[in-house]
N, C-alpha and C. Protein backbone atom coordinates (compact mmCIF):
# COMPACT_ATOMS: atom_id res chain seq x y z
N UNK A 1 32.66 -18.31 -33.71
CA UNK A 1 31.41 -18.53 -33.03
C UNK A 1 31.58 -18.27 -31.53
N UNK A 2 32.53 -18.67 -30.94
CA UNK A 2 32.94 -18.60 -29.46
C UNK A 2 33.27 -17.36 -29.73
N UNK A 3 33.86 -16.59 -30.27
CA UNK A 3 34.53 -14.99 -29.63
C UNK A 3 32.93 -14.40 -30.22
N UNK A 4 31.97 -14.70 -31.58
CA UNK A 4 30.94 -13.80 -30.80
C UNK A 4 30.01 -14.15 -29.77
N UNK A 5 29.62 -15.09 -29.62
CA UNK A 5 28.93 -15.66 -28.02
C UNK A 5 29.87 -14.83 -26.86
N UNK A 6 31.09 -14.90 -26.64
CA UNK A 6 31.48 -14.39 -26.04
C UNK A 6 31.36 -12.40 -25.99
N UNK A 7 31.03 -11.97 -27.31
CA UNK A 7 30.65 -10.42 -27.23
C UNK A 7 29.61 -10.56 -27.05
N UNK A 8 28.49 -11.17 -26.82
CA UNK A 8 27.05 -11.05 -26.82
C UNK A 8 26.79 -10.98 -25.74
N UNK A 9 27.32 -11.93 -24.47
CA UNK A 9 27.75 -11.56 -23.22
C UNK A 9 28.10 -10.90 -22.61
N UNK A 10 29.16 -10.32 -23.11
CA UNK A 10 29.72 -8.94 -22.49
C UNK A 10 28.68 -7.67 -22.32
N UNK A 11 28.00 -7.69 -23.86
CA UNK A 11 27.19 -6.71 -24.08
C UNK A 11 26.06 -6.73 -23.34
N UNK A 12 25.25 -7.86 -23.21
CA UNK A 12 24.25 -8.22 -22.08
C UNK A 12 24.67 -7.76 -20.47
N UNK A 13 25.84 -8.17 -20.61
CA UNK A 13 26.67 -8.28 -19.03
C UNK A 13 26.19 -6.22 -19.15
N UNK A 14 27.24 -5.63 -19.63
CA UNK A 14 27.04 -4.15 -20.13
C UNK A 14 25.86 -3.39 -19.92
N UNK A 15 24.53 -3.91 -20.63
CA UNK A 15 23.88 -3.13 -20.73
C UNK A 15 22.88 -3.04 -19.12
N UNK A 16 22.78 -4.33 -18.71
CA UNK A 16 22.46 -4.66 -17.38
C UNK A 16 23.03 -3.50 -16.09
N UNK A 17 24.34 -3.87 -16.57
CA UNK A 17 25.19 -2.56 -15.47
C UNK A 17 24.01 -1.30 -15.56
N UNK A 18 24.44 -0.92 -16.54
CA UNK A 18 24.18 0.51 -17.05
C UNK A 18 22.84 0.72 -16.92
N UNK A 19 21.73 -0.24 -16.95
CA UNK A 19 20.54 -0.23 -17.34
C UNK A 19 19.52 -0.58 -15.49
N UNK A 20 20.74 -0.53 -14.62
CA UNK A 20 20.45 -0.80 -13.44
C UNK A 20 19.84 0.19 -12.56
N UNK A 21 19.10 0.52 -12.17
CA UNK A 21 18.43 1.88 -11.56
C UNK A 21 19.26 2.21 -9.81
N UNK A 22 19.50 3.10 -9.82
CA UNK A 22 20.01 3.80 -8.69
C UNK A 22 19.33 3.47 -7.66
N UNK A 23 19.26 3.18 -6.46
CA UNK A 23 18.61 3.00 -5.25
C UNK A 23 18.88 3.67 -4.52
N UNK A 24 17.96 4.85 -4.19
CA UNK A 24 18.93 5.44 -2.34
C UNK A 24 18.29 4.76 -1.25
N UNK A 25 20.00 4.83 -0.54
CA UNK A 25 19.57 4.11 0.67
C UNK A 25 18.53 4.42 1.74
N UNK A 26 17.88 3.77 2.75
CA UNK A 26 17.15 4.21 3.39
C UNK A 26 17.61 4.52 4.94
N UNK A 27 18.38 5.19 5.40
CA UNK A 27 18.66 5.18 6.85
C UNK A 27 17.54 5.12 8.23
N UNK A 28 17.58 4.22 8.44
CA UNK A 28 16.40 4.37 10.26
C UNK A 28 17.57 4.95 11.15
N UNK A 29 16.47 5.88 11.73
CA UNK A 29 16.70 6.84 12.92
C UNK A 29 16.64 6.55 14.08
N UNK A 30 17.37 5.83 14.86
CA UNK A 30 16.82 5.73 16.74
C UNK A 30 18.07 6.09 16.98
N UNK A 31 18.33 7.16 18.26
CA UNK A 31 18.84 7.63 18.42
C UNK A 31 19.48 9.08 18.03
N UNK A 32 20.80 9.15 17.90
CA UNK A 32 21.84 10.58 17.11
C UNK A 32 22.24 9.85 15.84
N UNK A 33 22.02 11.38 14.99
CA UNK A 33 23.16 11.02 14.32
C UNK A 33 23.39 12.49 13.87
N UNK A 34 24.75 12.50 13.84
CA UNK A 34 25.70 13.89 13.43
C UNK A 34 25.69 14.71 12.41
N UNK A 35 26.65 15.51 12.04
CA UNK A 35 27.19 15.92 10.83
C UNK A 35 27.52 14.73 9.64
N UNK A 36 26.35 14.33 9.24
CA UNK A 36 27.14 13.12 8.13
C UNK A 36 25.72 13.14 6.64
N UNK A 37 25.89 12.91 6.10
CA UNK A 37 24.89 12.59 4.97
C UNK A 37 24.40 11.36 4.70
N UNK A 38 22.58 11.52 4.27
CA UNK A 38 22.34 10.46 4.37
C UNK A 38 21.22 10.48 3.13
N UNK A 39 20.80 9.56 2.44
CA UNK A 39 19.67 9.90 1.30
C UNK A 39 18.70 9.93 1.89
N UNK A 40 17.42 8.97 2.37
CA UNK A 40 16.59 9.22 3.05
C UNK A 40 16.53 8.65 4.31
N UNK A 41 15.77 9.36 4.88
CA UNK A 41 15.89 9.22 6.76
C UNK A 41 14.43 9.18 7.17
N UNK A 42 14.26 7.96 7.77
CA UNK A 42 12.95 7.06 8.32
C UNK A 42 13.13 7.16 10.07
N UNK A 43 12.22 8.20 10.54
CA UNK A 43 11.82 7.60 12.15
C UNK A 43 11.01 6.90 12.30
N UNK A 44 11.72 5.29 12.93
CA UNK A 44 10.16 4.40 12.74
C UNK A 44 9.25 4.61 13.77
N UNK A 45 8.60 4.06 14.27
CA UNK A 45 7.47 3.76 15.52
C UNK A 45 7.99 3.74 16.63
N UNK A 46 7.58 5.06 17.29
CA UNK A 46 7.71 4.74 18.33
C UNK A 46 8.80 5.55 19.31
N UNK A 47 10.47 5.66 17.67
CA UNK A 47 11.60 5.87 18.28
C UNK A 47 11.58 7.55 18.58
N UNK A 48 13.03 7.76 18.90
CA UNK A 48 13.42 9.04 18.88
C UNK A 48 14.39 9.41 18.28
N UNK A 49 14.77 10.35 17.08
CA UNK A 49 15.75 10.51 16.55
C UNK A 49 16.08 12.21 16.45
N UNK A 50 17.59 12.08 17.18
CA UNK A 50 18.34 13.85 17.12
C UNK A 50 19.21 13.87 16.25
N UNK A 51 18.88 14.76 15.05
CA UNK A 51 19.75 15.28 14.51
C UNK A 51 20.70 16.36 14.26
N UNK A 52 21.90 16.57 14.43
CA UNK A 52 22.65 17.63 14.65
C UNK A 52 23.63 17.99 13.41
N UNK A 53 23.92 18.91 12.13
CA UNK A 53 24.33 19.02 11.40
C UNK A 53 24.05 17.75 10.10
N UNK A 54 22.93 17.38 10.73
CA UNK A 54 22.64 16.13 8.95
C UNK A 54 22.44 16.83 7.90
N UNK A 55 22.71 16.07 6.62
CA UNK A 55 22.68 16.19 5.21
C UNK A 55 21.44 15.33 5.01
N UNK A 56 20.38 15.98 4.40
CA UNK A 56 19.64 14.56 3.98
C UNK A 56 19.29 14.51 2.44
N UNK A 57 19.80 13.43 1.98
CA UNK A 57 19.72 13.92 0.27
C UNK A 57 18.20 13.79 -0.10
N UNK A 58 17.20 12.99 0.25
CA UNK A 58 15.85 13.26 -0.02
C UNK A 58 14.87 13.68 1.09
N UNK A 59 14.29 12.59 1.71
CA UNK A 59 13.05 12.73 2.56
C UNK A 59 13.01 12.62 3.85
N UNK A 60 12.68 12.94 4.71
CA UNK A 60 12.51 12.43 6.01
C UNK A 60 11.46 12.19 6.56
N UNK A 61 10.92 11.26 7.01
CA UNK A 61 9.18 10.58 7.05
C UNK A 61 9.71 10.27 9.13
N UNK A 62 8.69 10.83 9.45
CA UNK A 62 8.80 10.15 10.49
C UNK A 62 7.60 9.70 10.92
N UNK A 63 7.55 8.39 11.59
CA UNK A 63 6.32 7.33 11.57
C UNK A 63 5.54 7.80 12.95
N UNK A 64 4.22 6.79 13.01
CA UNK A 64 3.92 6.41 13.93
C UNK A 64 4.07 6.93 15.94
N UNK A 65 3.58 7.85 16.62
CA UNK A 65 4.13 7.54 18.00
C UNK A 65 5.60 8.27 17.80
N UNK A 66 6.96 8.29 17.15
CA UNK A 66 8.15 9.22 16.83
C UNK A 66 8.09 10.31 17.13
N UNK A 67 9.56 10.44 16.97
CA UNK A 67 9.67 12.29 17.88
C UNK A 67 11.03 12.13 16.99
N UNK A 68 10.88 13.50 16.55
CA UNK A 68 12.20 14.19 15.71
C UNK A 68 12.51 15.17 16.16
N UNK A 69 13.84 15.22 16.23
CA UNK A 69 14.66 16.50 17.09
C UNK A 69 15.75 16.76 15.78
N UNK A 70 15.17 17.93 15.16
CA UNK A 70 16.42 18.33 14.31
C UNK A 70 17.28 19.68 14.75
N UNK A 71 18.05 19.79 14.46
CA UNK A 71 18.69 20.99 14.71
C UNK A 71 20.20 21.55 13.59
N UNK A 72 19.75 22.79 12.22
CA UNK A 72 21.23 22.73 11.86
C UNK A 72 21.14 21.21 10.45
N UNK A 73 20.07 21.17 10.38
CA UNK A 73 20.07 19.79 9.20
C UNK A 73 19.71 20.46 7.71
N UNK A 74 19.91 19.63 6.65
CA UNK A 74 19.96 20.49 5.00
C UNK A 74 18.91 19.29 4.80
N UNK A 75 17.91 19.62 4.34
CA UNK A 75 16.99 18.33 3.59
C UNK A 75 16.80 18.72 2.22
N UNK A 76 17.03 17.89 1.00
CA UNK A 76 17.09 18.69 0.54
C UNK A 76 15.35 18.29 -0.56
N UNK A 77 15.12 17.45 -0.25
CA UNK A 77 13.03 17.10 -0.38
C UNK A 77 12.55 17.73 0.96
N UNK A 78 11.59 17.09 1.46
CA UNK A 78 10.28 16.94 2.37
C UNK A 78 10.46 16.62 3.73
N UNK A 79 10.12 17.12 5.03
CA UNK A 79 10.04 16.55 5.99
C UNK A 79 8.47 16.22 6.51
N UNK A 80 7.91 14.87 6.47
CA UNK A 80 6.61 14.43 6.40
C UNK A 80 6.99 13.39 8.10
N UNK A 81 5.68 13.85 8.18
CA UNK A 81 4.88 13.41 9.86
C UNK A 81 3.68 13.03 9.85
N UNK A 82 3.36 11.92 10.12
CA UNK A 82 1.84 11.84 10.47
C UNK A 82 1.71 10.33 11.68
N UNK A 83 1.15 11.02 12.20
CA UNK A 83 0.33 10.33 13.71
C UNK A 83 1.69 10.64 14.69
N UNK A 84 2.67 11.27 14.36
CA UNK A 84 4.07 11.60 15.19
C UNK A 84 3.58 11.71 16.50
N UNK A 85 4.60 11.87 17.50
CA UNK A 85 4.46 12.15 18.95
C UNK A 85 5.02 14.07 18.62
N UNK A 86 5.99 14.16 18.18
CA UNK A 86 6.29 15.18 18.33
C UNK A 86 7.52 15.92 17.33
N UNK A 87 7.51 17.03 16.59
CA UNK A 87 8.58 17.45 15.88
C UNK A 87 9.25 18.79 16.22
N UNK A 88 10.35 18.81 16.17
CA UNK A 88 11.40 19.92 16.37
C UNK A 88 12.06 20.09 15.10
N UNK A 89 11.56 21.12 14.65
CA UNK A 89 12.98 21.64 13.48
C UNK A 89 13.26 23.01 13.35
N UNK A 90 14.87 22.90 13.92
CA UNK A 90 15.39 24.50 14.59
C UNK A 90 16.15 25.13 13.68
N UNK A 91 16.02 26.10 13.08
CA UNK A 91 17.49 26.72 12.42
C UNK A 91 18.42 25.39 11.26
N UNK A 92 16.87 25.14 10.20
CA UNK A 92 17.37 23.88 9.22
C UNK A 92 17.06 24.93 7.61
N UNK A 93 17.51 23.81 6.79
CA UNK A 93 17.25 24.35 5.47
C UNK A 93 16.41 22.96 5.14
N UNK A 94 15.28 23.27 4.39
CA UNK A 94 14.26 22.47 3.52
C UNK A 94 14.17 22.87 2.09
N UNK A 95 14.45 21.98 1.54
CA UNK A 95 14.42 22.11 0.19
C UNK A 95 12.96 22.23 -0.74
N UNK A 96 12.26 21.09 0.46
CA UNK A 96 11.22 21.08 -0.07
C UNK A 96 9.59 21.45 0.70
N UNK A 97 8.53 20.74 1.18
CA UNK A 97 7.82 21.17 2.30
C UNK A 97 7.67 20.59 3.51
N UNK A 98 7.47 20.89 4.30
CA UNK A 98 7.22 20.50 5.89
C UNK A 98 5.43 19.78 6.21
N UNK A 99 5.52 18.81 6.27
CA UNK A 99 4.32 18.82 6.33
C UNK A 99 3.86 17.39 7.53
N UNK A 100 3.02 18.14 8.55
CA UNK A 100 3.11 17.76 9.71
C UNK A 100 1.32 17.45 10.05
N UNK A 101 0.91 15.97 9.79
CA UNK A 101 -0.74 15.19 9.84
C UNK A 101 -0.81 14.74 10.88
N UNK A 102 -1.83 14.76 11.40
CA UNK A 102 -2.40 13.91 12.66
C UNK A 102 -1.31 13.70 13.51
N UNK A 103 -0.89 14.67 13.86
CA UNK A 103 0.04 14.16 15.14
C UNK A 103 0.39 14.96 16.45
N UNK A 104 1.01 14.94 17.21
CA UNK A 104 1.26 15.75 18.71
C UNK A 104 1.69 17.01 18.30
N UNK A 105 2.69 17.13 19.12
CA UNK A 105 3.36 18.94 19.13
C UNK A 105 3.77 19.05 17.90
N UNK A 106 4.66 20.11 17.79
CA UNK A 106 5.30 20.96 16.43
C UNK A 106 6.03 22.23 17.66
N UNK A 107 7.14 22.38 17.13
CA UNK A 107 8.33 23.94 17.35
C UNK A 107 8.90 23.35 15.56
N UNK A 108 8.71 25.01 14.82
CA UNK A 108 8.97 24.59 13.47
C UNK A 108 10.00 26.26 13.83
N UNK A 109 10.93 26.35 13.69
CA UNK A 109 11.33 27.47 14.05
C UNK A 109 12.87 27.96 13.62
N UNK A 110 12.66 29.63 12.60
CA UNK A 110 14.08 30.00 12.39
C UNK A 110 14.48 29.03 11.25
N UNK A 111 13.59 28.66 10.13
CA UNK A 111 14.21 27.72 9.36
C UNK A 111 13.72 28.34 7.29
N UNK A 112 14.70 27.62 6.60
CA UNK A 112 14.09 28.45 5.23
C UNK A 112 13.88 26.58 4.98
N UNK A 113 12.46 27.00 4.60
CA UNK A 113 11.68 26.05 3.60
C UNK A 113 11.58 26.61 2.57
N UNK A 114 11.41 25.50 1.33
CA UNK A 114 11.19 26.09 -0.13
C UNK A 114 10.31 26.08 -0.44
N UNK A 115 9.50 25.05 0.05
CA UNK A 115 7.83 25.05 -0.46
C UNK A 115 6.93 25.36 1.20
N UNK A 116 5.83 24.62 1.02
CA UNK A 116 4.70 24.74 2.11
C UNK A 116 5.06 24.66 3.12
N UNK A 117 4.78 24.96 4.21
CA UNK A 117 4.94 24.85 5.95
C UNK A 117 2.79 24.14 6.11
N UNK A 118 3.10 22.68 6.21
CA UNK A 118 1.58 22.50 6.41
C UNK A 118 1.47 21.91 8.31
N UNK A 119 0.38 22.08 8.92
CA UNK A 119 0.39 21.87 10.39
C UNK A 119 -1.31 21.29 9.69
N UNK A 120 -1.78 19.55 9.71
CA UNK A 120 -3.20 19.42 9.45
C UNK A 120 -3.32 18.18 10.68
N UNK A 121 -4.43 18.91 10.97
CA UNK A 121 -5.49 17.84 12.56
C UNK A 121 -4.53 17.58 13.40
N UNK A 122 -3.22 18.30 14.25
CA UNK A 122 -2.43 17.64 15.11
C UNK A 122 -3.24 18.34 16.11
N UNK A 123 -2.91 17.56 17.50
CA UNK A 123 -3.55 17.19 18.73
C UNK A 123 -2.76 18.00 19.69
N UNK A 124 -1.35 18.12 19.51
CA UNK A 124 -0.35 19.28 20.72
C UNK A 124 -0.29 20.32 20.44
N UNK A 125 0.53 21.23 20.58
CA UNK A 125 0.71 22.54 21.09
C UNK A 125 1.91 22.77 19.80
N UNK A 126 1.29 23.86 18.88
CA UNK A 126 2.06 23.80 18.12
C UNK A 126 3.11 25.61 18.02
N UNK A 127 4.15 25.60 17.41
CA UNK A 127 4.51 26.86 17.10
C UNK A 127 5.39 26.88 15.78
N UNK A 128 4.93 27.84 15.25
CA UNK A 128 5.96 28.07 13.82
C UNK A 128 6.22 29.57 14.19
N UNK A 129 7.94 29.54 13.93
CA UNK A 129 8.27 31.29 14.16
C UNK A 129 9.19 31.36 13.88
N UNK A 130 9.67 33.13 13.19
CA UNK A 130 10.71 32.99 12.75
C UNK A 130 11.56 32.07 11.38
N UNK A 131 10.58 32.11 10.34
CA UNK A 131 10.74 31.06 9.05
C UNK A 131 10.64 31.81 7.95
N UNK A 132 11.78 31.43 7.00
CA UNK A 132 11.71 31.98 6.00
C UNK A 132 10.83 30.68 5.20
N UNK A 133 9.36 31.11 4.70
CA UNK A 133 8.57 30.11 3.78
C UNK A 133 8.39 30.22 2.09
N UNK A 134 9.39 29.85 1.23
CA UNK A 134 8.76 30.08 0.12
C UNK A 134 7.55 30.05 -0.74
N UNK A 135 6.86 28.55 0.05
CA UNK A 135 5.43 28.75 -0.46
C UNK A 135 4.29 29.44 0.43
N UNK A 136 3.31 28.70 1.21
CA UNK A 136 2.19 29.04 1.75
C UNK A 136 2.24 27.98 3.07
N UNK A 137 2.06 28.97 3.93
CA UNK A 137 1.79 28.55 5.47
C UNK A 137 0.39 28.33 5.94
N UNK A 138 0.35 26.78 6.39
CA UNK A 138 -1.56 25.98 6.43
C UNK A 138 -1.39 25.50 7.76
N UNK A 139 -2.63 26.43 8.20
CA UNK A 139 -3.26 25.23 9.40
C UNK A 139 -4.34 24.98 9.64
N UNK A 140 -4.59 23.76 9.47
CA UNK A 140 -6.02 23.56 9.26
C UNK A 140 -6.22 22.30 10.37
N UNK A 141 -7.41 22.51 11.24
CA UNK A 141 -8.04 21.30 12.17
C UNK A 141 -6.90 21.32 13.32
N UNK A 142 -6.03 21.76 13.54
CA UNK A 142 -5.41 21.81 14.91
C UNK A 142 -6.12 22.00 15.83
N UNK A 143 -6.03 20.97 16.87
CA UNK A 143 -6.87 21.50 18.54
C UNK A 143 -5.80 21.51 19.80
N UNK A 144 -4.49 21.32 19.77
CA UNK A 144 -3.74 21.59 20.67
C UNK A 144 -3.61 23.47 21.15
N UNK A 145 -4.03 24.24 19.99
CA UNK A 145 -3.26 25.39 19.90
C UNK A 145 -2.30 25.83 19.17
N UNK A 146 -2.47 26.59 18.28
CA UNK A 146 -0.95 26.86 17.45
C UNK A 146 -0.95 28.52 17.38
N UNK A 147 0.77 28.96 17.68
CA UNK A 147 0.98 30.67 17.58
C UNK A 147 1.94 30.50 16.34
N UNK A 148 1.67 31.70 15.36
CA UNK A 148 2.68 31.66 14.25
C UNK A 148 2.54 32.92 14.57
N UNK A 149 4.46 33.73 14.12
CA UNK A 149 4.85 34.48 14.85
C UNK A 149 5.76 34.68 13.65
N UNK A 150 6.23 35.82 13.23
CA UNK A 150 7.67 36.81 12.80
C UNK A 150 8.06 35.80 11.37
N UNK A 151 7.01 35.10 10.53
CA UNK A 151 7.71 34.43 9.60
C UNK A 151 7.48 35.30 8.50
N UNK A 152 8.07 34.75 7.58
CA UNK A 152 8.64 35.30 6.09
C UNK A 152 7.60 34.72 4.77
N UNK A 153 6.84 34.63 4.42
CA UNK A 153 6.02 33.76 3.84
C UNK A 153 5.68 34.53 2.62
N UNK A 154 6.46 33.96 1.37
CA UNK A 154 6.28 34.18 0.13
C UNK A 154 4.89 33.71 -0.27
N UNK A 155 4.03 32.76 -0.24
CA UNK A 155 2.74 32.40 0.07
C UNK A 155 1.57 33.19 0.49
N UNK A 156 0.54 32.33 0.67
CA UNK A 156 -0.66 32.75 1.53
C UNK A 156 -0.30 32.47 2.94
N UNK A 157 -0.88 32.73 4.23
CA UNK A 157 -1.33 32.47 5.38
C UNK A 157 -2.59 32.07 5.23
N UNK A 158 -2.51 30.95 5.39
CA UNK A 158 -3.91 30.14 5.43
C UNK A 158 -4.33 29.10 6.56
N UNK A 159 -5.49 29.49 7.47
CA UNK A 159 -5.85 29.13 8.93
C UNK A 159 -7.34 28.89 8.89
N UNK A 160 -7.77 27.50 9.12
CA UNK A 160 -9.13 27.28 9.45
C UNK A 160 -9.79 26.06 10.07
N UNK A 161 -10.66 25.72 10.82
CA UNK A 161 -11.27 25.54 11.68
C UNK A 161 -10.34 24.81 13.05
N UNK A 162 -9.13 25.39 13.14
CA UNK A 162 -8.66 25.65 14.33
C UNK A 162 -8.72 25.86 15.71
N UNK A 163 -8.59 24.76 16.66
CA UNK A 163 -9.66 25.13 18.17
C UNK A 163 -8.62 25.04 19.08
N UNK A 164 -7.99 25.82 19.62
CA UNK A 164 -8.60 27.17 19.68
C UNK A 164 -8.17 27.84 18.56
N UNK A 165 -8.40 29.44 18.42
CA UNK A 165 -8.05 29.85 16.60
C UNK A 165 -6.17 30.18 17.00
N UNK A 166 -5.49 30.17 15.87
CA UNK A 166 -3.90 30.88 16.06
C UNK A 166 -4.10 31.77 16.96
N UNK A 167 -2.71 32.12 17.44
CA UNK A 167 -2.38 33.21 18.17
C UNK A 167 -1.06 33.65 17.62
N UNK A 168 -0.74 34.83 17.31
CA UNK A 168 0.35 35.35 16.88
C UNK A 168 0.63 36.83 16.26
N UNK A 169 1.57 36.62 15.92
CA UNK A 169 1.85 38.31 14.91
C UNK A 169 3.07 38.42 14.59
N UNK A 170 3.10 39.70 13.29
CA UNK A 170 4.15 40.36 12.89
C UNK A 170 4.45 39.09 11.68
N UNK A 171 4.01 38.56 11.28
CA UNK A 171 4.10 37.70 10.38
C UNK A 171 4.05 38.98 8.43
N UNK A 172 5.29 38.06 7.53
CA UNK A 172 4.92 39.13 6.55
C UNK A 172 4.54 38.48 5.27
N UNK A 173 3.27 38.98 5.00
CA UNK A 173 2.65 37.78 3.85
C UNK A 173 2.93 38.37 2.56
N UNK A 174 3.12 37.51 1.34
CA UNK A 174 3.31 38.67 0.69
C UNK A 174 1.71 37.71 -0.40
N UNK A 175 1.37 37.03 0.15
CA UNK A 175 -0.03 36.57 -0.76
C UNK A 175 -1.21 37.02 0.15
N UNK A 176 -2.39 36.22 0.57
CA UNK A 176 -3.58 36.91 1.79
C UNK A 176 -3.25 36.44 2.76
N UNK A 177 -3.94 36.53 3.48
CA UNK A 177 -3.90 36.66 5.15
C UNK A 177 -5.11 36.26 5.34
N UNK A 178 -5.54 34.40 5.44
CA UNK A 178 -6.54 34.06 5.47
C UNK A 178 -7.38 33.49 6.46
N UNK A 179 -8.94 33.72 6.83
CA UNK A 179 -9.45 32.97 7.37
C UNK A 179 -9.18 33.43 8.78
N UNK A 180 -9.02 32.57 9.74
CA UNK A 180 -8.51 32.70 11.12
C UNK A 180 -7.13 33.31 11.66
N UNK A 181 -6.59 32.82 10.07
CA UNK A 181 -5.14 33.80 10.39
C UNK A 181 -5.16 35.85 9.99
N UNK A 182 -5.92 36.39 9.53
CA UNK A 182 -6.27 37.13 8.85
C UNK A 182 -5.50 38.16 9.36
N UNK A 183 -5.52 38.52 10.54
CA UNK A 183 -4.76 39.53 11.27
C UNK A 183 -3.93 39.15 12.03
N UNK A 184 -2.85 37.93 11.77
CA UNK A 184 -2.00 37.75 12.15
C UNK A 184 -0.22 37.82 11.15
């Protein structure tokens, strides 16, 4: 009776282990951080975070008022922004899409994304150039200004009610060339 009470336990003990769901960690961003890997990466409110050779195994969200300085980083999901102060991403790999809401500037530049390059209702001065895009490049409701310039876009180019409209060229679409972006 005791040695099976005692396997019934074990097995409980066992299946619990096993039956335990993975958690990735969440890293907050203020300040640097290096060449190191991280699962997901949170700029909260407010801060500033530079990255120089990061690994990021999923997402990178940056909050509120934040400013992201990447440079040389592997993501290998999403880099998401909304109400940001400001984003930099130089010469990175994205696994997944870029997608940049209600917020200040944008330099998106020299980088291979796998999916979308989106720029919707930000307020600064934006530029995308030089990007290899696997999906479709969007800008929609920008009033800072945005030039897209020399990218690679397996996608559409898709641009509308934009104030002032894009400015740019030499861009190579291989879907349409839409809207406000049409001849760019």
């Amino acid at each position: 009776m005791r040695r099976s009470i005692t396997l019934i336990l074990v097995a409980i003990a066992a299946s619990l282990l096993l039956a335990s769901p993975v958690l990735a960690e969440e890293r907050t961003c203020r300040g640097k951080i290096g060449a190191v890997t991280v699962d997901n990466l949170r700029v909260p409110q407010g801060a500033t975070c530079t990255l120089s050779g990061t690994r990021v195994e999923s997402t990178i969200k940056v909050e509120h008022d934040a400013t992201l300085k990447a440079s040389r980083v592997r993501v290998i999901g999403n880099v998401q922004a909304e109400n940001d102060r400001s984003v930099t991403l130089v010469d990175s790999i994205v696994g997944g899409s870029v997608q940049l809401k209600q917020g200040g500037s944008a330099s998106v530049t020299s980088n291979r994304i796998t999916g979308d390059l989106q720029f919707d209702s930000n307020r600064g001065r934006i530029a995308a150039k030089g990007n290899a895009i696997g999906g479709s490049l969007q800008a929609f409701s920008n009033t800072g200004g945005i030039a897209i310039s020399s990218n690679r876009i397996d996608g559409n180019l898709q641009c509308k009610s934009n104030q002032p409209p894009p400015t740019g060229g030499g861009n190579v679409v291989q879907g349409n060339k839409e809207d406000q972006c049409a001849r760019l």
